[in-house]
Protein backbone atom coordinates (compact mmCIF):
# COMPACT_ATOMS: atom_id res chain seq x y z
CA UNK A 1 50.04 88.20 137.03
CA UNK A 2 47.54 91.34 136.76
CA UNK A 3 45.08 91.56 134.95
CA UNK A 4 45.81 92.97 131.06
CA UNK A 5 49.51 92.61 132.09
CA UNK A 6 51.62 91.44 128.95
CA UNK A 7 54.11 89.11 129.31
CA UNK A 8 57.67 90.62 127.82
CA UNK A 9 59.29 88.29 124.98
CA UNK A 10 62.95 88.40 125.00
CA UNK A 11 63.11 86.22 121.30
CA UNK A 12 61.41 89.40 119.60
CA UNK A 13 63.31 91.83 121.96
CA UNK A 14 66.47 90.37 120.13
CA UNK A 15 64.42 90.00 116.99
CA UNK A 16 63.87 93.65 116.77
CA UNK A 17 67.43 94.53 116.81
CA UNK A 18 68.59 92.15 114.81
CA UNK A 19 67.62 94.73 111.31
CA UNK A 20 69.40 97.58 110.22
CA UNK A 21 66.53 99.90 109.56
CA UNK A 22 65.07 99.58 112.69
CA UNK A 23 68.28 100.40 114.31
CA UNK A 24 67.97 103.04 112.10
CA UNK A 25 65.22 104.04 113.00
CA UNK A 26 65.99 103.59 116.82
CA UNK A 27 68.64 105.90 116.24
CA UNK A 28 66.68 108.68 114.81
CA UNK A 29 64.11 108.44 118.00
CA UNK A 30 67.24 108.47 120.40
CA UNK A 31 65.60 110.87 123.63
CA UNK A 32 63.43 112.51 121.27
CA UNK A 33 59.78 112.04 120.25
CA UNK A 34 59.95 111.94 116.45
CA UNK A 35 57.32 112.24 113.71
CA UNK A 36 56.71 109.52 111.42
CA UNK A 37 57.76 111.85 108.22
CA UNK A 38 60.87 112.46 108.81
CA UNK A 39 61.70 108.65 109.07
CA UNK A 40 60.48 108.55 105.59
CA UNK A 41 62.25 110.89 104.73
CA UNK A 42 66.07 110.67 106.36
CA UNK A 43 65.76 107.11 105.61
CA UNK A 44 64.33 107.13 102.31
CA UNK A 45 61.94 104.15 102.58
CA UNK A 46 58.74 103.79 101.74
CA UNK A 47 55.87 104.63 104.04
CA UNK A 48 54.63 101.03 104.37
CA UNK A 49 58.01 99.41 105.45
CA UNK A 50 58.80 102.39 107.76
CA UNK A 51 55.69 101.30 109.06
CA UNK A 52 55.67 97.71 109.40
CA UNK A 53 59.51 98.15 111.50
CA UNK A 54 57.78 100.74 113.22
CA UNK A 55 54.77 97.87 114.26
CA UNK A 56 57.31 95.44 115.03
CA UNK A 57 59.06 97.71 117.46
CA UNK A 58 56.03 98.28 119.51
CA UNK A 59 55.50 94.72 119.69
CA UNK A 60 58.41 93.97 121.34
CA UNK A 61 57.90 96.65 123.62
CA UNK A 62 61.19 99.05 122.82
CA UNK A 63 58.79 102.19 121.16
CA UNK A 64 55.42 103.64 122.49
CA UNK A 65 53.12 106.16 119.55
CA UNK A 66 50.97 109.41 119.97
CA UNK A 67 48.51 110.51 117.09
CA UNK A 68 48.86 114.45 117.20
CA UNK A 69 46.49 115.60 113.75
CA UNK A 70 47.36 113.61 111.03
CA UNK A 71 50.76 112.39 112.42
CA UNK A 72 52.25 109.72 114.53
CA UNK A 73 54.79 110.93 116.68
CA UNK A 74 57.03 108.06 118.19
CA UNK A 75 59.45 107.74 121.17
CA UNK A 76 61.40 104.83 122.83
CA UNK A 77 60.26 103.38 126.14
CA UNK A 78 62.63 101.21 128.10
CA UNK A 79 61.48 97.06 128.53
CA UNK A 80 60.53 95.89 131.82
CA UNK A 81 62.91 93.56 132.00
CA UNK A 82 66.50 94.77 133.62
CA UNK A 83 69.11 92.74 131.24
CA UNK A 84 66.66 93.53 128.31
CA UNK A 85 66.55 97.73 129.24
CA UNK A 86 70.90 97.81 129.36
CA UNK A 87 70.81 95.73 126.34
CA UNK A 88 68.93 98.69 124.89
CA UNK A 89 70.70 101.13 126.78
CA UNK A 90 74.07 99.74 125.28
CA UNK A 91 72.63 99.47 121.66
CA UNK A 92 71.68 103.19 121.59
CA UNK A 93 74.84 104.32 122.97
CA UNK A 94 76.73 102.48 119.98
CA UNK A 95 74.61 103.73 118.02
CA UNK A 96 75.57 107.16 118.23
CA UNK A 97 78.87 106.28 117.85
CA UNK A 98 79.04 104.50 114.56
CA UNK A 99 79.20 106.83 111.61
CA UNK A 100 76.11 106.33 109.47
CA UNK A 101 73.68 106.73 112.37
CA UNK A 102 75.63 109.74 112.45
CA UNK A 103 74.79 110.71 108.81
CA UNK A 104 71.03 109.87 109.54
CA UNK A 105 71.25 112.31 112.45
CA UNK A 106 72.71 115.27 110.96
CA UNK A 107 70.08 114.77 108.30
CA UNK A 108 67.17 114.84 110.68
CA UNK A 109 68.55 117.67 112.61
CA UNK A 110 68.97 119.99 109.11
CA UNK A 111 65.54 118.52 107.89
CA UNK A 112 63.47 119.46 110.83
CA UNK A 113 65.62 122.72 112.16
CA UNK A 114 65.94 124.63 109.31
CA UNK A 115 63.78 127.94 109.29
CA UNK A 116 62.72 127.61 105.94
CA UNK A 117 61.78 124.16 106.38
CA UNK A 118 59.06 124.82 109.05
CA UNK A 119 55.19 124.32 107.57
CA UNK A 120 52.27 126.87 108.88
CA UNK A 121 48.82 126.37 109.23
CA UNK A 122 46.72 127.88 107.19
CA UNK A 123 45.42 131.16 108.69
CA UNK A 124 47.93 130.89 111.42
CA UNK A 125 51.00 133.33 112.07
CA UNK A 126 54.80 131.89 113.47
CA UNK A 127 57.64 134.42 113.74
CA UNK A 128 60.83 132.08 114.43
CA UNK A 129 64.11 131.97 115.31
CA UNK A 130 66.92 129.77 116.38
CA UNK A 131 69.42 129.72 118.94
CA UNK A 132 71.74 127.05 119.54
CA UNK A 133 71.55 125.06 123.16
CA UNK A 134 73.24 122.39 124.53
CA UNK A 135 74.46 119.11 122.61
CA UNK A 136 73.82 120.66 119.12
CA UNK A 137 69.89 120.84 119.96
CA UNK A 138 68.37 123.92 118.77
CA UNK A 139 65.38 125.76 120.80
CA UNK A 140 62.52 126.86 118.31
CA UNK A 141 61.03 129.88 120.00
CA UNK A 142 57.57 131.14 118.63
CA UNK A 143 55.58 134.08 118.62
CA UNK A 144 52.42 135.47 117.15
CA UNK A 145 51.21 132.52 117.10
CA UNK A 146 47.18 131.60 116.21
CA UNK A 147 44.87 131.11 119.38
CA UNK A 148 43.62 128.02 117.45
CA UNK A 149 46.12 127.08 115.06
CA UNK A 150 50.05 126.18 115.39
CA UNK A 151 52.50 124.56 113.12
CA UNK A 152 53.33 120.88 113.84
CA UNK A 153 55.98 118.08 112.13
CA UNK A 154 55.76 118.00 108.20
CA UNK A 155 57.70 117.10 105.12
CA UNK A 156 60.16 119.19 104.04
CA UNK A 157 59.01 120.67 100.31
CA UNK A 158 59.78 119.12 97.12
CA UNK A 159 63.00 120.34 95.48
CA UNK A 160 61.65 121.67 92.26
CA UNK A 161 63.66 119.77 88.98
CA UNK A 162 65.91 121.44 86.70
CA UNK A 163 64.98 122.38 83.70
CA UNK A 164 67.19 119.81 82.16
CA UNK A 165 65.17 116.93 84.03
CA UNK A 166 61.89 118.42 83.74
CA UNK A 167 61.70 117.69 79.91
CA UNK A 168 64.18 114.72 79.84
CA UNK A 169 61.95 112.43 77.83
CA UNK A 170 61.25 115.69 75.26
CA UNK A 171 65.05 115.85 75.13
CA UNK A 172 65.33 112.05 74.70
CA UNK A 173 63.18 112.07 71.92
CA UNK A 174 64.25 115.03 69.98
CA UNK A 175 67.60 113.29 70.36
CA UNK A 176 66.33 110.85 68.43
CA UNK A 177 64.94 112.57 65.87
CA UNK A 178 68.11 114.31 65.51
CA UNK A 179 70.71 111.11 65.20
CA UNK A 180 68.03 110.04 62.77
CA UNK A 181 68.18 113.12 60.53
CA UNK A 182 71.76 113.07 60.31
CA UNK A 183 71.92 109.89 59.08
CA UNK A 184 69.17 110.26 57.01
CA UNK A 185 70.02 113.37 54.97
CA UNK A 186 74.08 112.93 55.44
CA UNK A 187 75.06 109.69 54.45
CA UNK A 188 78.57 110.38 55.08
CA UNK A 189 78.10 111.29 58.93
CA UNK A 190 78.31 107.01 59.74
CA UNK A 191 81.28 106.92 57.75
CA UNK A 192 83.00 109.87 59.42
CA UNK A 193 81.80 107.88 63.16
CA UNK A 194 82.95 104.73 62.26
CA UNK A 195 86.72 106.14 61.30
CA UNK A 196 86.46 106.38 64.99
CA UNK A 197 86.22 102.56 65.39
CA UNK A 198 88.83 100.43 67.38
CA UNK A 199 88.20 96.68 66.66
CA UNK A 200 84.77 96.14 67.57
CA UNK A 201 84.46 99.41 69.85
CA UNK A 202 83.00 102.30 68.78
CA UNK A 203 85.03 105.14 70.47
CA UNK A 204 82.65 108.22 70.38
CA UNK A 205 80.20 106.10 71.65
CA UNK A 206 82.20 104.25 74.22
CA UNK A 207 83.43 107.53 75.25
CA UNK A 208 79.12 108.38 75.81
CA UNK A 209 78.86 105.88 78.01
CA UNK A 210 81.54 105.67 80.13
CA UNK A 211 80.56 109.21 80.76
CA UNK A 212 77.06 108.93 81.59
CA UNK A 213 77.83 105.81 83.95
CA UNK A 214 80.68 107.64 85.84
CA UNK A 215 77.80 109.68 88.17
CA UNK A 216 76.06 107.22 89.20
CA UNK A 217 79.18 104.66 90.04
CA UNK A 218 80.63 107.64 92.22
CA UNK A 219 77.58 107.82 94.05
CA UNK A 220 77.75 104.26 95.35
CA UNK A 221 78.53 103.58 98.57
CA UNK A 222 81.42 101.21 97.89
CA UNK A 223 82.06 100.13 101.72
CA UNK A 224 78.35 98.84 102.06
CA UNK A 225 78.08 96.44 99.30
CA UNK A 226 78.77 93.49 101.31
CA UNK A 227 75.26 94.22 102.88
CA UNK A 228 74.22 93.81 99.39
CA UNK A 229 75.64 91.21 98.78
CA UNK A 230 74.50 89.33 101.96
CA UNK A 231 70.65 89.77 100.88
CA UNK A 232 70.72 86.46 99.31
CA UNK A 233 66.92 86.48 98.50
CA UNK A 234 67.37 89.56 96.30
CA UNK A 235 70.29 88.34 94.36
CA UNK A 236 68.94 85.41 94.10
CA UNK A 237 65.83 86.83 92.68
CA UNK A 238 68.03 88.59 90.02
CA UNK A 239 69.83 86.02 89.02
CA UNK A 240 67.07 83.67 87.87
CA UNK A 241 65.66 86.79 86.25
CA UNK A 242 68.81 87.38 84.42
CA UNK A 243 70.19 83.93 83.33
CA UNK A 244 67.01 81.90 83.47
CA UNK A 245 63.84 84.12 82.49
CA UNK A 246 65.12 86.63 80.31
CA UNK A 247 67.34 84.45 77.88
CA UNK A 248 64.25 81.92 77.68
CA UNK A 249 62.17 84.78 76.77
CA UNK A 250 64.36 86.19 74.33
CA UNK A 251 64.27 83.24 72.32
CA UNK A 252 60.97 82.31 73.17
CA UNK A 253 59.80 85.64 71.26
CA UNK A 254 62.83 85.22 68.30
CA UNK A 255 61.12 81.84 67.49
CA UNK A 256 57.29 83.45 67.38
CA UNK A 257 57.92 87.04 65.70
CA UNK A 258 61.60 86.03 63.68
CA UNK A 259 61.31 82.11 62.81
CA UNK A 260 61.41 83.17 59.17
CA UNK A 261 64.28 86.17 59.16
CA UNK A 262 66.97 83.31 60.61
CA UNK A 263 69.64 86.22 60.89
CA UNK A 264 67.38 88.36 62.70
CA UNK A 265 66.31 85.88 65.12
CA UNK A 266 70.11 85.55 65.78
CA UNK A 267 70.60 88.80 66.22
CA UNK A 268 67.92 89.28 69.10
CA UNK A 269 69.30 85.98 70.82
CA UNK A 270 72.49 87.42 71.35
CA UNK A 271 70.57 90.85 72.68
CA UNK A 272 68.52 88.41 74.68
CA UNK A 273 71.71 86.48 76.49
CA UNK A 274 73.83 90.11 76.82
CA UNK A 275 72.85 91.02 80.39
CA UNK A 276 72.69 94.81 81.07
CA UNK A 277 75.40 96.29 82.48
CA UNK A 278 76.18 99.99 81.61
CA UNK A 279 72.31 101.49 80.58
CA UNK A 280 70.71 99.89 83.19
CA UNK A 281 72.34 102.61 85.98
CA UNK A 282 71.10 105.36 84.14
CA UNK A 283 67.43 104.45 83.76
CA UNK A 284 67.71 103.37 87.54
CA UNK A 285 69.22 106.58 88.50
CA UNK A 286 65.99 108.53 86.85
CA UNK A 287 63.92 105.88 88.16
CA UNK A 288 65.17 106.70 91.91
CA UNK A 289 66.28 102.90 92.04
CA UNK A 290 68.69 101.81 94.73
CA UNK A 291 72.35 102.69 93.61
CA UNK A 292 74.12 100.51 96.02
CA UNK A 293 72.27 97.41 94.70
CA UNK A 294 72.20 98.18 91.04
CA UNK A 295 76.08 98.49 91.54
CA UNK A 296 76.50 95.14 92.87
CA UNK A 297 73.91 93.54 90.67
CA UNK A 298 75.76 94.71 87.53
CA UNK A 299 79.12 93.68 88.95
CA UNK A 300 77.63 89.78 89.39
CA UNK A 301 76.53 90.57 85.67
CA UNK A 302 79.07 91.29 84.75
CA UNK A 303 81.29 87.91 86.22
CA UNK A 304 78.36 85.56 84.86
CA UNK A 305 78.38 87.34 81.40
CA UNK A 306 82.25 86.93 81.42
CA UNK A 307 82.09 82.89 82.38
CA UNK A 308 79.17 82.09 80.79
CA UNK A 309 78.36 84.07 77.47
CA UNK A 310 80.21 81.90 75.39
CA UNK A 311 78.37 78.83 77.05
CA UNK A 312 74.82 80.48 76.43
CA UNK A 313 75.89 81.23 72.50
CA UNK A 314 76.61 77.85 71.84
CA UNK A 315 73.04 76.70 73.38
CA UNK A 316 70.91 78.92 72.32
CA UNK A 317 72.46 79.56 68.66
CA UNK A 318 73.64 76.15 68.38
CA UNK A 319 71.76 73.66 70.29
CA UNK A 320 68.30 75.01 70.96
CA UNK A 321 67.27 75.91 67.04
CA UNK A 322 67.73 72.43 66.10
CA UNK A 323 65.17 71.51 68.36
CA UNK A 324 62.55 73.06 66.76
CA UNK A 325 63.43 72.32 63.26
CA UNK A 326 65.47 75.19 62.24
CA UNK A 327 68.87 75.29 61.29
CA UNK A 328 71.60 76.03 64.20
CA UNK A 329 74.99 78.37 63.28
CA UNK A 330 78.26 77.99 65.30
CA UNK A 331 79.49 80.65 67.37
CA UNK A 332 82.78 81.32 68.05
CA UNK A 333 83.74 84.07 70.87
CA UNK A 334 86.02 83.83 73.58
CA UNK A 335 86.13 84.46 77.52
CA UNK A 336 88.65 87.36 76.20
CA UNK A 337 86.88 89.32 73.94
CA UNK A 338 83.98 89.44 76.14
CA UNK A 339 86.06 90.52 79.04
CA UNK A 340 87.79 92.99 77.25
CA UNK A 341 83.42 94.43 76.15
CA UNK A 342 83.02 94.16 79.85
CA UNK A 343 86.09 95.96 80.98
CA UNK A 344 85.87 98.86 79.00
CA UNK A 345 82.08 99.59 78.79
CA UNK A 346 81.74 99.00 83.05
CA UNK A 347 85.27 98.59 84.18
CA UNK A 348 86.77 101.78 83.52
CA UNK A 349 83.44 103.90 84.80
CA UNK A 350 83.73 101.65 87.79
CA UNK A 351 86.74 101.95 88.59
CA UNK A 352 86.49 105.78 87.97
CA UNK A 353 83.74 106.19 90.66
CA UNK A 354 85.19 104.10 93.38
CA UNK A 355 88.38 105.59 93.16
CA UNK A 356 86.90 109.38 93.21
CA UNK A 357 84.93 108.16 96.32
CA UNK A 358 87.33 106.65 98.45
CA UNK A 359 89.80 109.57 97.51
CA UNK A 360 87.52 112.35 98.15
CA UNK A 361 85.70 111.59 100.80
CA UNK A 362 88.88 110.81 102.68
CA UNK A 363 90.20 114.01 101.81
CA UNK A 364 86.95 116.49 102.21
CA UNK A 365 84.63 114.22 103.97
CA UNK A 366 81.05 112.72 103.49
CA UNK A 367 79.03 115.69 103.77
CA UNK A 368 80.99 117.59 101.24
CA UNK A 369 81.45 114.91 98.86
CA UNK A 370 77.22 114.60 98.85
CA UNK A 371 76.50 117.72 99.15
CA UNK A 372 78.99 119.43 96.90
CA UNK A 373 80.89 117.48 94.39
CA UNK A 374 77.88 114.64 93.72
CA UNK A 375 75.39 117.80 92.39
CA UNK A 376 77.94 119.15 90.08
CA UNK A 377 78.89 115.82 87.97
CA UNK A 378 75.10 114.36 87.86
CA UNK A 379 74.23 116.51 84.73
CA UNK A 380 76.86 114.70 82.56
CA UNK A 381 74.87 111.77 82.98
CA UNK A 382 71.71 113.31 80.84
CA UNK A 383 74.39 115.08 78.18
CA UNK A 384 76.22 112.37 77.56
CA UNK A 385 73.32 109.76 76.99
CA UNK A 386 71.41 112.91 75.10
CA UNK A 387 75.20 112.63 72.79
CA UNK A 388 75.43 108.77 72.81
CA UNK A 389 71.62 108.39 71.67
CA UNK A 390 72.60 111.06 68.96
CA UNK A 391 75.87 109.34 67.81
CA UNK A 392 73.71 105.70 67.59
CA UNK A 393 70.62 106.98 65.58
CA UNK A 394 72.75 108.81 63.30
CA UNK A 395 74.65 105.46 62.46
CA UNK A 396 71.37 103.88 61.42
CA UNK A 397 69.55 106.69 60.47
CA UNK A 398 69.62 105.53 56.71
CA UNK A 399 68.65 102.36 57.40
CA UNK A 400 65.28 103.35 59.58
CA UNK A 401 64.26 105.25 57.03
CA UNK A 402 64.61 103.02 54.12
CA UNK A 403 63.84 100.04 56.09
CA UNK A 404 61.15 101.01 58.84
CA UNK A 405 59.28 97.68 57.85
CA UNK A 406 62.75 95.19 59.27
CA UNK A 407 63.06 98.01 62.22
CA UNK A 408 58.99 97.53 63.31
CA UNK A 409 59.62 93.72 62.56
CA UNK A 410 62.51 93.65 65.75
CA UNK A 411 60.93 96.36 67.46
CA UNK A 412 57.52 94.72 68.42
CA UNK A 413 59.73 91.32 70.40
CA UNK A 414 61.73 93.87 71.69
CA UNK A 415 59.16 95.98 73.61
CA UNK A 416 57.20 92.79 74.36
CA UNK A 417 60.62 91.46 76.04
CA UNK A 418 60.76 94.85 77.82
CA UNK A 419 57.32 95.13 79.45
CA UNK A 420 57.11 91.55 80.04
CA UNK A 421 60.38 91.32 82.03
CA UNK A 422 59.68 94.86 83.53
CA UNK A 423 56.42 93.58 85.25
CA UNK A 424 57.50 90.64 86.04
CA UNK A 425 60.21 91.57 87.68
CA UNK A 426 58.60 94.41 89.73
CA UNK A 427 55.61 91.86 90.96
CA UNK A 428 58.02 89.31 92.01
CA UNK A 429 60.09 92.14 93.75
CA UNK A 430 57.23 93.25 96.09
CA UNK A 431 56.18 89.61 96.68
CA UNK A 432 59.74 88.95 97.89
CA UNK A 433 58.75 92.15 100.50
CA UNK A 434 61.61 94.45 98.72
CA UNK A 435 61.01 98.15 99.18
CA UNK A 436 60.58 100.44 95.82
CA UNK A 437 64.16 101.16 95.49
CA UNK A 438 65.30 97.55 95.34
CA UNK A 439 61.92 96.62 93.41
CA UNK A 440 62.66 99.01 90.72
CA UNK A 441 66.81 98.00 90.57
CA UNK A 442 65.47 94.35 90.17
CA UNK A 443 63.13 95.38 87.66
CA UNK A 444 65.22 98.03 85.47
CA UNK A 445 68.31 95.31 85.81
CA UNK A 446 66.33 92.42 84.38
CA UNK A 447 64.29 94.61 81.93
CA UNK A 448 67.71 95.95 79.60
CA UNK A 449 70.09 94.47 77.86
CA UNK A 450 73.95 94.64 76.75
CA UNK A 451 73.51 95.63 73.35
CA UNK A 452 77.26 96.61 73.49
CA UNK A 453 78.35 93.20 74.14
CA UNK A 454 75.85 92.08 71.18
CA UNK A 455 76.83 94.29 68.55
CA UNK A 456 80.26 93.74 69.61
CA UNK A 457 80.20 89.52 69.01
CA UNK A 458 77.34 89.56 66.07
CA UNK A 459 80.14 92.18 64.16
CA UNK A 460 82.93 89.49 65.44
CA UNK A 461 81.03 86.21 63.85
CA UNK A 462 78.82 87.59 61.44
CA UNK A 463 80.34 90.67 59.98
CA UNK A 464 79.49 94.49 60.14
CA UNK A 465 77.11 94.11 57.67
CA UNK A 466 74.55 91.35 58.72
CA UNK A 467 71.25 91.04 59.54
CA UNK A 468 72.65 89.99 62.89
CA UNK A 469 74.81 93.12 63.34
CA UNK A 470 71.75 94.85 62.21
CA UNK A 471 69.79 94.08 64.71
CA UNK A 472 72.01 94.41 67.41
CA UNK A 473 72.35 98.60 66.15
CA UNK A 474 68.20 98.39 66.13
CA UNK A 475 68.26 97.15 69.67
CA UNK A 476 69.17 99.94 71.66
CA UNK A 477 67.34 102.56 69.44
CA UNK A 478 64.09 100.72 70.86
CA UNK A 479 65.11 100.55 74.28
CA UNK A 480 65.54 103.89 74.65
CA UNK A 481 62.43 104.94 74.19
CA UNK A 482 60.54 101.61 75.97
CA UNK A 483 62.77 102.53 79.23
CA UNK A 484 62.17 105.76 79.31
CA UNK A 485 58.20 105.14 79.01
CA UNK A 486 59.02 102.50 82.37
CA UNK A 487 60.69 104.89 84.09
CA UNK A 488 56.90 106.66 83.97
CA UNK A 489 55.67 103.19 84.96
CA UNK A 490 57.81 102.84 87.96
CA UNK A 491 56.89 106.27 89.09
CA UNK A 492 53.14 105.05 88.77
CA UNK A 493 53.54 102.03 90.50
CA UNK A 494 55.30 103.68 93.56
CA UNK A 495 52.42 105.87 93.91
CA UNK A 496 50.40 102.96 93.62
CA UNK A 497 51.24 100.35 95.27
CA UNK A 498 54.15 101.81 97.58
CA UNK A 499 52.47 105.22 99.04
CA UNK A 500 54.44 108.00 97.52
CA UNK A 501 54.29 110.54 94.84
CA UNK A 502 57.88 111.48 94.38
CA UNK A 503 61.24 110.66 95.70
CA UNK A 504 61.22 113.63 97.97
CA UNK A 505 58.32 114.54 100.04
CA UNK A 506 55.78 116.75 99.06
CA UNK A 507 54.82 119.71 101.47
CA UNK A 508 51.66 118.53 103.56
CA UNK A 509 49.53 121.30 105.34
CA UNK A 510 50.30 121.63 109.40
CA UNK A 511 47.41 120.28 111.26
CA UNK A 512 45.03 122.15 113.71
CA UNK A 513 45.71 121.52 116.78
CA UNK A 514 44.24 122.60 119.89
CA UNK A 515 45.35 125.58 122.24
CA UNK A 516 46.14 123.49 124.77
CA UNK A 517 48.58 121.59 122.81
CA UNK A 518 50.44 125.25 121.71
CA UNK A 519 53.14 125.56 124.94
CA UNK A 520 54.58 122.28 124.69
CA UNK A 521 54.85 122.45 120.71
CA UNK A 522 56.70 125.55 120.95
CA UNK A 523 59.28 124.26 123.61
CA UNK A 524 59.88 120.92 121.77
CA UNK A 525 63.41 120.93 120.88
CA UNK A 526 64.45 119.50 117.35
CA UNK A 527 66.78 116.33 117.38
CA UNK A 528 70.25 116.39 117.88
């Protein structure tokens, strides 16, 4: 064997297309040579995982990389060995016929051929224009160009926020301070609410939330949640933070802070053993979370809180007390009124979204239904939790006034339960190597609660007017505010420990490059 020759391994050949984003990513090089931001980008990873597949792929041989400025610009190189380069050969051709490596393409091409999406150097001149060639590539032919400086592959800009966004957690708050006012200075507003009462559900309120989870259910890709559900490591992870860490918790901190209020420290057991299932997509959406996982971690939720609820009750409120010398109270709920909680507070939202999916995109396609239809129904999520936060304060408004010692009293285990779990939750996520989607849908999921399902049983087996029921209303009026301030935290730690400032990319200055380097940028030819 020559000298410095490297010996091809077959095992990590196979190895390397054996994961979905680096077929992905294989898919986006295709004939091209690409640059490393648009894979963050199109894909919608973070930098360090695009970079570690990226690694692993030129260890086994199937990409090659040029530095050009700032940038890495990668393109596939075919294996030495003959079985191992058809292999390859055979891989990319499927690839380009299945239809989300389709989707990733027609992303990069609109990305990186768009004239208003090319970046200039400073100082530097480029008149462009486009003309379409062969195999829907597009020619980029420049002129006026800089003797010394060119434009080379950046980041699209960042999409600037509605106003609505921009000052969500202003909104959020003043929403608050709203419900509260009502209640406070018209004591008749609960009354007039609660005519609107069915059982144990709260229509207006229902009606809130079924609202503000229909956008984010309709944006779930239905048809891949069986890759979801085949990451066993990440469910896994979420259901010992769910059923194991978080009810433990819970009670741990009703014992410390509540051991003398016995009806309160009922009250925030029940919170603590009500898994989140309906809040939880909104503060992921705002979060930038992963939408395909949150769906299918609320739907396992959702099956566990169904089968098991009634088991947890009876340990936690029965059983558990006792051991610590405190009296225990029987709980009686059935598997049917917490179905019929479950069903109407993420049932009917879910059913709503994957119905308007499957029919829509059938009818218009993929590209309309994300480009068109998604845009125009993601502002009722912000109105209707703005209306739902308004409708809860109000009910309690009285109450917080008159009582802001009891409300401080369940607040402070409450926010302790929040950041506690919220941490946790994101550290064990990145030590199980998830990216900062998944990381914050772990963290977001295992962080809030079903306060729904709470206030629906405490009402059921304590009445409307306990300390239990109490607590239940108190519940959500502090996780508001606590997830919102996480949301911030999440957006911290992505900068911090992930690599990136925003969900979209921010615009990045072109690099100087020299002269020599000017004829064959111009005749590159964008990806097809």
């Amino acid at each position: 064997m020559a000298r410095g020759q490297t010996v091809f391994n077959i095992e990590r050949f196979f190895q390397a297309l054996g994961d979905m984003t680096r077929l992905r990513l294989l898919n986006l090089i295709g004939d091209q040579e690409i640059c490393v931001c648009y894979f963050t980008e199109i894909l919608g990873q973070p930098q360090p995982k695009i970079s570690r597949h990226l690694a692993y792929l030129r260890s086994a041989g199937i990409v090659t990389v040029r530095r050009e400025g700032r940038w890495m610009h990668y393109r596939i190189v075919m294996p030495p060995h003959v079985g191992a380069t058809l292999i390859l050969q055979q891989t990319l051709s499927w690839l380009k016929e299945d239809r989300t490596m389709q989707t990733d393409r027609a992303r990069l091409s609109k990305a990186c051929c768009s004239p208003c999406k090319i970046c200039c150097a400073t100082g530097g001149t480029v008149a462009h224009s486009y003309r379409p060639s062969h195999s829907f590539h597009f020619e980029v032919i420049m002129s006026s160009v800089s003797a010394t400086q060119v434009p080379i592959c950046a980041p699209m800009p960042r999409k600037k926020l509605s106003f609505l966004d921009r000052f969500l957690t202003l909104w959020i708050f003043l929403a608050m301070a709203i419900g509260v006012a009502i209640g406070h200075f018209d004591p008749g507003s609960a009354a007039f609410v609660n005519r609107f009462q069915s059982g144990t559900t709260n229509v207006p309120i229902a009606i809130g939330l079924i609202i503000m989870m229909y956008p984010p259910l309709a944006k779930v890709r239905y048809e891949k949640l069986g890759q979801v559900f085949r990451n066993r490591r990440v469910l896994g992870l979420s259901l010992v933070q769910n059923w194991i860490i978080g009810p433990l918790l819970m009670f741990a901190l009703a014992l410390i802070f509540l051991h003398g209020e016995p009806a309160y420290m009922r009250g925030l057991i029940l919170i603590g053993i009500a898994r989140c299932i309906a809040m939880v997509l909104v503060w992921n959406e705002l979060a930038g979370g992963d939408t395909d996982y949150v769906a299918g971690l609320v739907a396992l939720n959702s099956v566990f809180q169904v089968i098991f609820y009634s088991l947890y009750a009876w340990v936690f409120i029965t059983i558990l007390p006792t051991w610590f010398g405190l009296q225990g109270s029987v709980v009686k709920i059935g598997i049917g009124q917490i179905a019929h909680s479950v069903f109407i507070y993420l049932g009917i939202p879910f059913l709503a979204g994957m119905l308007t999916r499957f029919v829509l995109v059938r009818v218009k396609g993929e590209e309309w239904y994300r480009t068109q239809f998604i845009p125009r129904i993601s502002p009722f999520t912000l109105v209707a939790l703005l209306f739902t936060i308004v409708v809860m304060f109000s009910l309690k408004g009285d109450l917080i006034v008159k009582l802001p010692f009891d409300v401080l009293k369940i607040a402070v285990p409450l926010l302790i339960y929040f950041l506690i779990m919220f941490l946790v939750s994101f550290w064990m996520g990145r030590k199980l190597g998830a990216d900062y989607a998944q990381t914050a849908t772990l963290s977001f999921t295992a962080a809030g609660n079903n306060f729904e399902l709470a206030i629906a049983v405490a009402v059921a087996v304590f009445g409307l007017n306990s300390g239990e029921a109490f607590v239940g209303v108190i519940g959500p009026l502090v996780e508001v505010p606590a997830l919102i301030g996480l949301v911030h935290v999440a957006f911290w730690m992505r900068k911090r420990y992930f690599g990136l400032a925003d969900r979209a990319f921010d615009a990045h200055p072109a690099e100087t490059v020299p002269q020599s380097t000017a004829a064959e940028l111009s005749n590159r030819r964008c990806p097809s």
